[in-house]
Protein backbone atom coordinates (compact mmCIF):
# COMPACT_ATOMS: atom_id res chain seq x y z
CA UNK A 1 0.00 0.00 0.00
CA UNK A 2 2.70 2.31 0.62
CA UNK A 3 4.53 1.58 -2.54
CA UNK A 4 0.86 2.38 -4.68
CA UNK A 5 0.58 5.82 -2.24
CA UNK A 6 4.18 6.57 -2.86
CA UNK A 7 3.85 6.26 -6.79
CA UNK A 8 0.63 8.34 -6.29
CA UNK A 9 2.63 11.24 -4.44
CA UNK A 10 5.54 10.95 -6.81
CA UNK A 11 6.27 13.99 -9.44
CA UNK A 12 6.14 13.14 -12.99
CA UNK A 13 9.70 13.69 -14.73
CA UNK A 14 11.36 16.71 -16.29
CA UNK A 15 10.98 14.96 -19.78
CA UNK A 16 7.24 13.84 -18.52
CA UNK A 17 6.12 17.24 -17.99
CA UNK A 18 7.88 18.76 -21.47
CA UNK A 19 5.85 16.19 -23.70
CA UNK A 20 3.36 16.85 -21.49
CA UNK A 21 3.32 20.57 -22.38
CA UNK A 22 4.28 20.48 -25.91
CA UNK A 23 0.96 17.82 -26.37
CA UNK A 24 -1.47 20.95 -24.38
CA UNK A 25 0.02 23.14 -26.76
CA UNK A 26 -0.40 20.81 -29.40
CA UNK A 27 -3.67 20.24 -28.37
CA UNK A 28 -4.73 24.14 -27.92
CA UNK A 29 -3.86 25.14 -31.43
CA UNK A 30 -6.10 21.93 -32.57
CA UNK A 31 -8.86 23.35 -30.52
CA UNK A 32 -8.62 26.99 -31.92
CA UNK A 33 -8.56 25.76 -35.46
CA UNK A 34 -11.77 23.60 -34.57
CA UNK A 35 -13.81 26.42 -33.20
CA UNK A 36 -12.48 29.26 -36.46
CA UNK A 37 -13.90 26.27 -38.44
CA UNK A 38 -16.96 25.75 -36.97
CA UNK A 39 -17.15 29.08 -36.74
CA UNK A 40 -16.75 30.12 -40.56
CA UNK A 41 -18.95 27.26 -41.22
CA UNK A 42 -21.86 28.56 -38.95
CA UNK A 43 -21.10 31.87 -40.83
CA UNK A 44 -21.55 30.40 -43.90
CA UNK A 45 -24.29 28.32 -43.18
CA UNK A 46 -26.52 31.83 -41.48
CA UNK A 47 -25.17 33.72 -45.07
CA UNK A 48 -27.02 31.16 -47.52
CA UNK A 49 -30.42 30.98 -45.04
CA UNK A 50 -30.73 34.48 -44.85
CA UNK A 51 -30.38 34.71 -48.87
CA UNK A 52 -32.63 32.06 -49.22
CA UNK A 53 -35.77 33.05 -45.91
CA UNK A 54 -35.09 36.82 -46.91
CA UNK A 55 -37.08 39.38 -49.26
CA UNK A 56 -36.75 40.43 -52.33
CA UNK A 57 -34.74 43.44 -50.66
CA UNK A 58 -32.89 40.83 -48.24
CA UNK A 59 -31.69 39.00 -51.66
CA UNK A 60 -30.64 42.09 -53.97
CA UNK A 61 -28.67 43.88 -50.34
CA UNK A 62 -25.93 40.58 -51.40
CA UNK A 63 -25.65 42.23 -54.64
CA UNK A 64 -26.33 45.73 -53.95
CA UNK A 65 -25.77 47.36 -50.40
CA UNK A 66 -28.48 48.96 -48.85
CA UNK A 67 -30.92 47.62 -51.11
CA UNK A 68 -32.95 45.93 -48.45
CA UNK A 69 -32.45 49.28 -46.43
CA UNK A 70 -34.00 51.49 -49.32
CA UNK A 71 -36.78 48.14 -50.08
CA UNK A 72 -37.79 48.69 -45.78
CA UNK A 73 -38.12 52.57 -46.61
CA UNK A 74 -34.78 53.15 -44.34
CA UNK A 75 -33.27 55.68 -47.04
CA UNK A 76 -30.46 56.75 -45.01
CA UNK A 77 -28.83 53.84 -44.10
CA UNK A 78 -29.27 52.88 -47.14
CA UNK A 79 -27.49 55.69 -48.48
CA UNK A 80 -24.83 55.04 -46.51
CA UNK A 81 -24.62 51.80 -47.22
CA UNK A 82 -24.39 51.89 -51.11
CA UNK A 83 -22.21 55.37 -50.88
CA UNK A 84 -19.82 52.91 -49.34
CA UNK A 85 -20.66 50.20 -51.97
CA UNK A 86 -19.40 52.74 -54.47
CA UNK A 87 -16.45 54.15 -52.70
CA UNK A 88 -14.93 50.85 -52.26
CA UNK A 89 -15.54 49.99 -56.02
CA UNK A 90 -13.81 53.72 -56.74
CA UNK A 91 -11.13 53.34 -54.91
CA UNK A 92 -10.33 49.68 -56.07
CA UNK A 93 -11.21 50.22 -59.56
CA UNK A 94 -9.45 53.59 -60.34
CA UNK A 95 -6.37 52.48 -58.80
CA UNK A 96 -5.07 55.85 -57.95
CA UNK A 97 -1.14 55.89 -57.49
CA UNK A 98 1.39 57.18 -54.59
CA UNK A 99 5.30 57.26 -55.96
CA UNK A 100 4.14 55.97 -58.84
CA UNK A 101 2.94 52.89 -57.12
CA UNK A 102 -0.59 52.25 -58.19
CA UNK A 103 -3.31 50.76 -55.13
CA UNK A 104 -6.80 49.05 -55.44
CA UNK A 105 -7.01 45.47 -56.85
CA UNK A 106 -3.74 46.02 -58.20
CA UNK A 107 -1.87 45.74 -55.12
CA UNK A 108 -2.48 42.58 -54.57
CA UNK A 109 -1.11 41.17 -57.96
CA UNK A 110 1.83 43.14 -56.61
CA UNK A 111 1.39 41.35 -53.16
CA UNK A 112 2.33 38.82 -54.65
CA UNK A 113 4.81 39.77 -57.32
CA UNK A 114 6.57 42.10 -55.36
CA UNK A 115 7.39 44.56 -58.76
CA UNK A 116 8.81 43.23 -61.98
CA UNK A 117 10.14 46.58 -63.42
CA UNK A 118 13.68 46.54 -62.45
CA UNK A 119 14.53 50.06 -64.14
CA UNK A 120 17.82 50.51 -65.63
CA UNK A 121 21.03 52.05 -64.49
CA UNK A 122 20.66 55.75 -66.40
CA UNK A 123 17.01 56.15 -63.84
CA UNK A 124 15.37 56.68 -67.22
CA UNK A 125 12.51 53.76 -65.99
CA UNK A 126 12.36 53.47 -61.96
CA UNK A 127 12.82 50.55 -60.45
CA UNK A 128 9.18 49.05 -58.65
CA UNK A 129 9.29 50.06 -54.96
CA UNK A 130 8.71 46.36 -53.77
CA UNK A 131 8.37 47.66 -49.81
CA UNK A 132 5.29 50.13 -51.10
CA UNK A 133 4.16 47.38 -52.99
CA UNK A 134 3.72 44.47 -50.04
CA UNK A 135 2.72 47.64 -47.96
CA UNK A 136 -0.29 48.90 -50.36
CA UNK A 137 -1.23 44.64 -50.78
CA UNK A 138 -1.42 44.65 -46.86
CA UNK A 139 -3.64 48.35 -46.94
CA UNK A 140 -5.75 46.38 -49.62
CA UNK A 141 -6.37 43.53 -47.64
CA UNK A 142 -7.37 45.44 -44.78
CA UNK A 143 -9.59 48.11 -46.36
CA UNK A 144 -11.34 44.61 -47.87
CA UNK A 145 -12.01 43.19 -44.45
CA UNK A 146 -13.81 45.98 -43.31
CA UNK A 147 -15.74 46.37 -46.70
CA UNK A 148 -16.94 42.72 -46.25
CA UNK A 149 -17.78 43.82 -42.63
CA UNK A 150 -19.86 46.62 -44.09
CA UNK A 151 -21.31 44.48 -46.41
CA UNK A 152 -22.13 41.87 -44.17
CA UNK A 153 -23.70 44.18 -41.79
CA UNK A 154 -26.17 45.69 -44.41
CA UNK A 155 -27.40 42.08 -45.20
CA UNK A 156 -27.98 42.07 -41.16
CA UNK A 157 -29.58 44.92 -41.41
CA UNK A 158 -32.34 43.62 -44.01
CA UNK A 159 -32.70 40.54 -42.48
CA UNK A 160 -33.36 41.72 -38.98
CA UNK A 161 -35.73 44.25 -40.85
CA UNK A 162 -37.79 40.89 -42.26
CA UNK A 163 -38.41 39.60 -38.93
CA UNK A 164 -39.84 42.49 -38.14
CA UNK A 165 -42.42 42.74 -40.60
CA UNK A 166 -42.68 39.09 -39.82
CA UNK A 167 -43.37 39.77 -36.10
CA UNK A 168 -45.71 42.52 -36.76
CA UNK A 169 -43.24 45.62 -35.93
CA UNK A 170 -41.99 48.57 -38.03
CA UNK A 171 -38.23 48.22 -39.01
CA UNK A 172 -36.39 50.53 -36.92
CA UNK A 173 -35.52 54.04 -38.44
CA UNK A 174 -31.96 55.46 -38.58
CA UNK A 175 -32.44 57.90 -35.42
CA UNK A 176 -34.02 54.94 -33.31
CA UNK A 177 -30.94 52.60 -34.66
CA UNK A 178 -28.50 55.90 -33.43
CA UNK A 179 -30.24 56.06 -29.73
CA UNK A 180 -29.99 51.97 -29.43
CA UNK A 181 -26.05 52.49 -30.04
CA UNK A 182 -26.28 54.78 -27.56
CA UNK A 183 -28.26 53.01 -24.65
CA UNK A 184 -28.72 49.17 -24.95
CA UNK A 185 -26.26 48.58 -27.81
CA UNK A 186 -23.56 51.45 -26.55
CA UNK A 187 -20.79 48.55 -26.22
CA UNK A 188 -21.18 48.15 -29.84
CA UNK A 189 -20.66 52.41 -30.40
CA UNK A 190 -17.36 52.11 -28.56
CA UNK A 191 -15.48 49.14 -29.21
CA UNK A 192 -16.46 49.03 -33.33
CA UNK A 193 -13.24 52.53 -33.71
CA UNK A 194 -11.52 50.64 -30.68
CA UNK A 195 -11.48 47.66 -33.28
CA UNK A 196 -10.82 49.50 -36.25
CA UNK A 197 -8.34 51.45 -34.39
CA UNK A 198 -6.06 48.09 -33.50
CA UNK A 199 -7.01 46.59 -37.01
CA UNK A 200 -5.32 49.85 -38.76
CA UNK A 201 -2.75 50.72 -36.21
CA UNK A 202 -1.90 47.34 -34.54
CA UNK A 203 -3.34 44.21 -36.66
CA UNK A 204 -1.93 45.47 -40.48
CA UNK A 205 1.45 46.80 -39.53
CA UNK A 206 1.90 43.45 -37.58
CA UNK A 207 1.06 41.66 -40.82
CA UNK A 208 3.54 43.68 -42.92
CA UNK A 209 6.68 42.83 -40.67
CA UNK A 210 5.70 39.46 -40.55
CA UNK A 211 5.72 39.36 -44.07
CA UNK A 212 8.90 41.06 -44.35
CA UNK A 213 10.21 37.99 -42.79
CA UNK A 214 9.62 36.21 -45.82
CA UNK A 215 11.38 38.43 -48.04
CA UNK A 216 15.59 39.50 -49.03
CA UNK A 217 14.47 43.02 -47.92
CA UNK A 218 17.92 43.83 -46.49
CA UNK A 219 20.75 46.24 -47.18
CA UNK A 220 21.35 44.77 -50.39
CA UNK A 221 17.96 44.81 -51.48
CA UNK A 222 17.70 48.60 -51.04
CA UNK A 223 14.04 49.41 -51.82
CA UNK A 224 13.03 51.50 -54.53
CA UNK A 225 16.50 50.43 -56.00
CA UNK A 226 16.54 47.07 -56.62
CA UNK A 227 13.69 44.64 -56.22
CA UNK A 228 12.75 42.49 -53.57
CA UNK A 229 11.76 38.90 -53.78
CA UNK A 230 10.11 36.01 -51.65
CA UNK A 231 12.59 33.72 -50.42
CA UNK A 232 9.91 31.47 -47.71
CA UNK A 233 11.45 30.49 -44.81
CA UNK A 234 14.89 31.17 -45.71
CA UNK A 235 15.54 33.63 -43.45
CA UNK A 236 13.70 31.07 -40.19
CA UNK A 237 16.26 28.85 -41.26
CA UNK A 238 18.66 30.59 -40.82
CA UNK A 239 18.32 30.56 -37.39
CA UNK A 240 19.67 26.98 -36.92
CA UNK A 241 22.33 27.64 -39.27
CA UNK A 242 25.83 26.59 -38.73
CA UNK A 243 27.73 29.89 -39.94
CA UNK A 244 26.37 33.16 -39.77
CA UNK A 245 25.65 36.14 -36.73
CA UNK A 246 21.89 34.58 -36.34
CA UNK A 247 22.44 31.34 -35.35
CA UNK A 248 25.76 32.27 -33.64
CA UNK A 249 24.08 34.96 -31.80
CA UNK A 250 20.72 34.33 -31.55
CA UNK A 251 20.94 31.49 -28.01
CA UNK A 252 23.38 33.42 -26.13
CA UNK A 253 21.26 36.72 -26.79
CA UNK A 254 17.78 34.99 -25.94
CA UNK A 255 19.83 33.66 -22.83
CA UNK A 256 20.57 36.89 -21.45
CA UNK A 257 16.77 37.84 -22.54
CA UNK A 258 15.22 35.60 -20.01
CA UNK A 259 18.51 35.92 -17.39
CA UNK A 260 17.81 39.96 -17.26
CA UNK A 261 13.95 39.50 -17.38
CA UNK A 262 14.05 37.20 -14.19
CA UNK A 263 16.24 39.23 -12.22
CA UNK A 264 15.00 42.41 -13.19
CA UNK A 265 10.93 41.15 -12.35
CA UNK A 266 12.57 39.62 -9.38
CA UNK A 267 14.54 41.84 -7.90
CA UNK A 268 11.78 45.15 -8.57
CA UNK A 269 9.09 42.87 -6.97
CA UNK A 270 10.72 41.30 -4.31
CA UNK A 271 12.57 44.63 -2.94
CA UNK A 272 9.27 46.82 -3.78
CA UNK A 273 7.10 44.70 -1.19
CA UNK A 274 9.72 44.52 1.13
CA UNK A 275 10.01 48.35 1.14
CA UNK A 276 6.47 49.03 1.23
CA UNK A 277 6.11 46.29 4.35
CA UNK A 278 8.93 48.15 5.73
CA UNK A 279 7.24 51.65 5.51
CA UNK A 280 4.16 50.25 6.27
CA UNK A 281 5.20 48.60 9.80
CA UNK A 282 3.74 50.46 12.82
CA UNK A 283 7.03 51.16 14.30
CA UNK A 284 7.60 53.28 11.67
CA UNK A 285 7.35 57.31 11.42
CA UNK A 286 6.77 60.12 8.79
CA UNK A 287 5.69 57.26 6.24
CA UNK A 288 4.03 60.14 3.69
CA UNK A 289 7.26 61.27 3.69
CA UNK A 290 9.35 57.99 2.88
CA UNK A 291 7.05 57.16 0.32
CA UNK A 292 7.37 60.87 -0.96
CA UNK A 293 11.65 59.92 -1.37
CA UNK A 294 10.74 56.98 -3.12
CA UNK A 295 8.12 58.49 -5.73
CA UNK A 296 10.35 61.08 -6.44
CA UNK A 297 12.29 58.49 -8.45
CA UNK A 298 9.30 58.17 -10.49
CA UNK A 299 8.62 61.63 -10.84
CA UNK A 300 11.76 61.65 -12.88
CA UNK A 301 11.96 60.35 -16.41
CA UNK A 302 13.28 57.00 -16.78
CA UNK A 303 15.65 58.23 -19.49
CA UNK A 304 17.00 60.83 -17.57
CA UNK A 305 18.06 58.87 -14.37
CA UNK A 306 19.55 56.23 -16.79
CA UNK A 307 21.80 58.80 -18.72
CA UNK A 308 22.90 60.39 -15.15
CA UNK A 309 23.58 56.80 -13.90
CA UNK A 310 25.79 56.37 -17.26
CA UNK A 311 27.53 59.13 -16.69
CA UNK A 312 28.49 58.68 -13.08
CA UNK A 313 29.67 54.66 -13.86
CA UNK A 314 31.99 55.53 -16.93
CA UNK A 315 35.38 56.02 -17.31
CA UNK A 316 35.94 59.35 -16.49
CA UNK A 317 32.98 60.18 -14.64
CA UNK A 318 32.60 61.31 -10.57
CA UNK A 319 33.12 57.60 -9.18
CA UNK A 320 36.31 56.67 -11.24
CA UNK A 321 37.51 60.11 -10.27
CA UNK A 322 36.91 59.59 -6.17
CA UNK A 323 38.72 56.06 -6.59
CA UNK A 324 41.52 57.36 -8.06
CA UNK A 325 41.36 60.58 -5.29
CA UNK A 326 41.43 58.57 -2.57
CA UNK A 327 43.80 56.31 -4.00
CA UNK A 328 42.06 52.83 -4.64
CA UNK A 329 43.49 53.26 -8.18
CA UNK A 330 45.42 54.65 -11.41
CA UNK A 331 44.29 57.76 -12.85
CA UNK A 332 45.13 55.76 -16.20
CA UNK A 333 43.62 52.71 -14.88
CA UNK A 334 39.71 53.13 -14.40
CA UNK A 335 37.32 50.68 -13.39
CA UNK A 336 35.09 49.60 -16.11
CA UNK A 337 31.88 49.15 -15.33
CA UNK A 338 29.12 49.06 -17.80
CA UNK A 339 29.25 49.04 -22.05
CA UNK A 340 33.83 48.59 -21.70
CA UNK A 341 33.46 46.60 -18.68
CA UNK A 342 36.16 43.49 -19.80
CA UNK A 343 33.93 41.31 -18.39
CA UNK A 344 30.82 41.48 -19.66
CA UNK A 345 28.80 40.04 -16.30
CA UNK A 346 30.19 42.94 -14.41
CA UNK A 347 28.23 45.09 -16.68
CA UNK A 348 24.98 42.83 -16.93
CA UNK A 349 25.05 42.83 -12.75
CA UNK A 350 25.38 46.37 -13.15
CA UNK A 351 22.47 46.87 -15.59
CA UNK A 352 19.86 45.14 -13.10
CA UNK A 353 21.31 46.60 -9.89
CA UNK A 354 20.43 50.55 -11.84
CA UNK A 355 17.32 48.74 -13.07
CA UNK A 356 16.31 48.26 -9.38
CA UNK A 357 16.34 51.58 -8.08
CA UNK A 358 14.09 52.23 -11.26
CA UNK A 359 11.60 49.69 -10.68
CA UNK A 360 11.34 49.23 -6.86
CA UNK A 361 9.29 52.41 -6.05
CA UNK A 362 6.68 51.26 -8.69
CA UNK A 363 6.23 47.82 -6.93
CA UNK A 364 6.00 49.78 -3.52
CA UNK A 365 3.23 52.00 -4.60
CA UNK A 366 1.78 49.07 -5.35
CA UNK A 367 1.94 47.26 -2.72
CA UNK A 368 1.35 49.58 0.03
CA UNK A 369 -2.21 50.42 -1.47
CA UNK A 370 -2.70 46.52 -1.34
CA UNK A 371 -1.46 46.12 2.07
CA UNK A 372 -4.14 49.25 3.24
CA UNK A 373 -7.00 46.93 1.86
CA UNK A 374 -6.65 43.47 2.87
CA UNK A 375 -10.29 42.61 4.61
CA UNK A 376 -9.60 43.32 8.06
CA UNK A 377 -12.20 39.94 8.61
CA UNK A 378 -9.09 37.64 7.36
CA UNK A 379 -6.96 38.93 10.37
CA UNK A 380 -9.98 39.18 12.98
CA UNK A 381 -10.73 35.07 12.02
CA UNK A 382 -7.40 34.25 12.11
CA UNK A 383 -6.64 35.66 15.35
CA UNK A 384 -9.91 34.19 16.89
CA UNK A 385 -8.42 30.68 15.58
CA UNK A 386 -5.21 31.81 17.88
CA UNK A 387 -2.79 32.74 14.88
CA UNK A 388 -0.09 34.54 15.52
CA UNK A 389 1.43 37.49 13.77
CA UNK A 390 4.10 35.85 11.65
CA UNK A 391 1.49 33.07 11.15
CA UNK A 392 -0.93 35.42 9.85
CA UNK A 393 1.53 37.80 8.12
CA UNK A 394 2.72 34.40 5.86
CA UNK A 395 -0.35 32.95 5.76
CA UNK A 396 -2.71 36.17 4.85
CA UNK A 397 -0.77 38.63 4.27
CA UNK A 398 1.86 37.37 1.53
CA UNK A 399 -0.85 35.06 -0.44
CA UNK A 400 -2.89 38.18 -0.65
CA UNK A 401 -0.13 40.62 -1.90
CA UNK A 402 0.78 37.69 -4.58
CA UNK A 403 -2.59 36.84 -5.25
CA UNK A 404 -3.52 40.82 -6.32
CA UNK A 405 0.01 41.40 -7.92
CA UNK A 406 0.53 37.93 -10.20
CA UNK A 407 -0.75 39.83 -13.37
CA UNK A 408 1.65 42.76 -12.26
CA UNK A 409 3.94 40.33 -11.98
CA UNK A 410 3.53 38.42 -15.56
CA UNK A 411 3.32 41.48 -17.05
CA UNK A 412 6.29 43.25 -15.80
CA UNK A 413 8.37 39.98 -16.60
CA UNK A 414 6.68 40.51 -20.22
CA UNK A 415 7.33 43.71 -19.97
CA UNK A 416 11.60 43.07 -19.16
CA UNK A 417 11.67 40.75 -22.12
CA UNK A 418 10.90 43.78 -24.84
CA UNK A 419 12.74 46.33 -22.29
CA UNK A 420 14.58 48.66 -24.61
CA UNK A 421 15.25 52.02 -22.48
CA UNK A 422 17.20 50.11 -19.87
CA UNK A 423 20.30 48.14 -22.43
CA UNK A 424 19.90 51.15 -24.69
CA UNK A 425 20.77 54.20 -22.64
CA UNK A 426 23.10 52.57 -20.40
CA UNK A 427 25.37 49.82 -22.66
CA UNK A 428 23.73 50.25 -26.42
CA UNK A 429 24.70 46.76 -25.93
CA UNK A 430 28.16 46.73 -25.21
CA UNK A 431 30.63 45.27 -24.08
CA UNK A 432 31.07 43.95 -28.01
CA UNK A 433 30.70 40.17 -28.27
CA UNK A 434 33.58 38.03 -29.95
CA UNK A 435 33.84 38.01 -33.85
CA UNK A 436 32.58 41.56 -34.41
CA UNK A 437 28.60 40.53 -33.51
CA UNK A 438 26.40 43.51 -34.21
CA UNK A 439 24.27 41.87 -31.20
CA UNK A 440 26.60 42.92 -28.26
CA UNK A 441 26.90 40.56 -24.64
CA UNK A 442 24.40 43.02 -22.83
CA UNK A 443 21.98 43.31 -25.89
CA UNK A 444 18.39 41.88 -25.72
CA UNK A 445 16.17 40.54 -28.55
CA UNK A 446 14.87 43.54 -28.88
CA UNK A 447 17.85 45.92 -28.83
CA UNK A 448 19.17 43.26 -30.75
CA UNK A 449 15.91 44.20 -33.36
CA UNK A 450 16.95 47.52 -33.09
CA UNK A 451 20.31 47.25 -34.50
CA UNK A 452 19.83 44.87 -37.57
CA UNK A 453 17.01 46.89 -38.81
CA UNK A 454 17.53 50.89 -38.18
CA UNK A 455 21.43 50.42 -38.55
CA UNK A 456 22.00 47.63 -40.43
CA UNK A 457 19.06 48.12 -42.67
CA UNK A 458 18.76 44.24 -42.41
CA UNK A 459 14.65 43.82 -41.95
CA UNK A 460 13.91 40.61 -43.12
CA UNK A 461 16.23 39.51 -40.51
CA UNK A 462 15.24 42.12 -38.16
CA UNK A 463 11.33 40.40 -38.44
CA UNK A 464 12.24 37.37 -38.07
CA UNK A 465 13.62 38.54 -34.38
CA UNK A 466 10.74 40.19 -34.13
CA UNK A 467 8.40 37.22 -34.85
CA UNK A 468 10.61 35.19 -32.26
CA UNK A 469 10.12 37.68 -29.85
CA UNK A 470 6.63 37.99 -30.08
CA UNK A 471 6.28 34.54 -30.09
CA UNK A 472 8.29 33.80 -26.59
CA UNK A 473 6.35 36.52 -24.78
CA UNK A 474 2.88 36.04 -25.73
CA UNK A 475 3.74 31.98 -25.10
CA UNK A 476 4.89 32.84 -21.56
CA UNK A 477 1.87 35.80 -21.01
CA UNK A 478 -0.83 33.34 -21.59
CA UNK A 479 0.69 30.02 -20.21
CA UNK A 480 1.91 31.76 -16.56
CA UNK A 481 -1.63 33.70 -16.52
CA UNK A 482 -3.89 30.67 -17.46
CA UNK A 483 -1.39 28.49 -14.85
CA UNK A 484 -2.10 31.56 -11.91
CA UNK A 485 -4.35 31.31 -8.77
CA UNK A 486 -5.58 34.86 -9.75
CA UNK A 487 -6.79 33.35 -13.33
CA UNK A 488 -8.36 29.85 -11.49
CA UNK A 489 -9.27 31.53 -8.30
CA UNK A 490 -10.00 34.93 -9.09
CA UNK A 491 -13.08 34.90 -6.02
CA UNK A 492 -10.67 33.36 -3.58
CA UNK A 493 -10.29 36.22 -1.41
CA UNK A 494 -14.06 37.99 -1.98
């Protein structure tokens, strides 16, 4: 019996729990393809019915929008549903140009061409700008999604107008459609520009790197100058390479990623709720006025503490001059601390040690506004059960402050992994690494980012970090949050 309780109790192995996690993973993307599918077959399946159950109006609103509108006597949504009918149709058709780059249905036969007008050398015929081109084909794409949006909501429109008529009520005029998007439909009023907000400024421009990533567009595939070409996963590939700065670079720099995330989250949460317990203890006075010191840091712009912390760490600067005054070394021999530090963990310990007096006050803002709200009926039980203080301060007190602050937490770790400010202003991602790397021993992915595609010009590469990037946070975001008490026990402490 104690050998079958024993195998009960035991832990599954490292290489258990890594299949284990690679099949949920496996199993998750399954599961999202499954429900898109039945989705878009539900969709399809509610297009054809209302075509087929709908009027006369209903049935001409697929081929003309705001037919149904004008066929229910609702004349100015349907005006604004065909003016939009015809300004798509305009805009595709007529193909106006920008740098001689035309747009409209054009754009996406150069989606997928990329140009095939090289020029010549005398300029006499340009080259085709292949980066406008794959930019206009993802515009395109876009302005077509929300045109079958559009369209698809006129054919709504009709259709809900039907059942009206159906159930014995008068389709619903344009100024009683306006005050239902402003009372019991006013969710719909402000997240539909919220949506097209992230589609145009967050969604598209997403797309076009990840495109990129597909391309030679590098420095010597200048665009507008010579054309640019698909090349597939070339550039992926590349990553597990044998020769080459990306697959010499790439492990060691994702290393120190996820080294300085850790210590950085670590260190900024474990010092900020020690501070603020600190401040927060009876014993001590004037606490307005400690908190006051330590907001102050805040108060001041990020960038502007880093440069001054720069400045007093480097060669010449006030501390290498008070060594060398008071004789703990060489005037010719200065300590090297962060981007020429000849070891290049003396400047990575010194990069999250700045980082903390950054990030600590943050944490103890926090904190201390958690610490004045934990229910008072948590201590009061506990101390009627005959806890003591230490009992209740581990036991309440700690599981509360981690229990409010885990998607602080995830997110600040999140937040380390893309930190730019931080390697940028202090190291620019020096020391250098060996071999002449442009990725430098204290640079992160995204500095890293930084440098192959604003000064190397190299942004098919420069994606491709990008889509790695991406990929590693929003992995660790949604696995650590779905995996947290405050995701599977948000009501624990209500």
């Amino acid at each position: 019996m104690k050998h079958i309780e024993n195998n009960k109790n035991k832990k599954p192995s490292l290489t258990t729990r890594f299949f284990s996690f690679l099949k949920n993973i496996g199993l998750g993307i399954l599961n999202f393809f499954l429900k898109v599918g039945k989705k878009l077959t539900s969709g399809i399946m509610k297009f054809f019915n209302r075509f087929k159950d709908g009027s006369i109006g209903t049935k001409l609103s697929h081929l003309i929008m705001g037919a149904g509108s004008f066929y229910h006597k609702q004349f100015i949504k349907g005006t604004i549903y065909l003016t939009l009918q015809f300004g798509f149709f305009y805009l595709m058709i007529k193909a106006p140009k920008v740098n001689n780059t035309p747009i409209g249905f054009v754009s996406l036969k150069n989606l997928v061409t990329l140009g095939t007008e090289p020029g010549d050398l005398w300029g006499t015929i340009p080259t085709d700008n292949s980066m406008l081109m794959l930019l206009f084909g993802v515009i395109v794409i876009g302005v077509i999604g929300m045109f079958l949006a559009a369209y698809s909501s006129n054919i709504k429109s009709s259709y809900k107008a039907d059942l009206d008529k159906r159930s014995n009520k008068k389709p619903t005029s344009f100024k009683q459609d306006i005050a239902s998007l402003l009372d019991e439909r006013f969710h719909v009023a402000l997240l539909t520009p919220a949506m097209i907000g992230i589609l145009i400024f967050t969604i598209l421009p997403t797309i076009f790197m990840i495109l990129i990533a597909f391309t030679n567009a590098d420095k010597e595939h200048p665009s507008g100058q010579i054309l640019i070409d698909w090349v597939g996963f070339q550039n992926f590939a590349l990553i597990f390479a044998d020769t080459g700065e990306i697959s010499r670079r790439f492990l060691p720099v994702l290393g120190w990623t996820f080294v300085w995330a850790f210590f950085a989250t670590a260190t900024n949460y474990i010092g900020g709720i020690l501070l603020a317990l600190l401040i927060n203890k009876k014993e001590v006075k004037m606490k307005k006025m400690w908190r006051t010191v330590f907001v102050i840091t805040i108060a001041l712009p990020q960038f502007v503490t880093l440069l001054a912390m720069r400045s007093l760490l480097s060669n010449g600067g006030p501390i290498n001059q008070l060594f060398v005054t008071i004789g703990l070394m060489n005037p010719g021999d200065p300590f090297e601390i962060l981007a020429f530090a000849s070891n290049p963990w003396i400047a990575r310990i010194a990069i999250i040690l700045i980082n903390v007096w950054i990030g600590v006050p943050y944490t103890m803002l926090m904190t201390s506004g958690i610490l004045m709200n934990v229910p008072s009926e948590l201590y009061e039980a506990a101390q009627i059960d005959g806890a003591t203080k230490r009992q209740a301060f581990f036991n309440i007190t700690i599981p509360y402050i981690i229990f409010v602050t885990t998607p602080y937490l995830i997110t600040s770790f999140i937040g380390n992994i893309t930190s730019f400010n931080v390697i940028f202003l202090l190291t620019g991602g020096l020391p250098r690494a060996a071999g002449g790397a442009i990725a430098g021993e204290t640079d992160l992915l995204v500095t890293w980012l930084y440098k192959l595609t604003i000064e190397q010009n190299d942004y098919n590469l420069g994606s491709v970090i990008a889509i790695m990037t991406f990929i590693i946070t929003a992995s660790a975001t949604l696995i650590s949050y779905r995996r947290s008490k405050s995701f599977k026990e948000e009501d624990a402490f209500q």
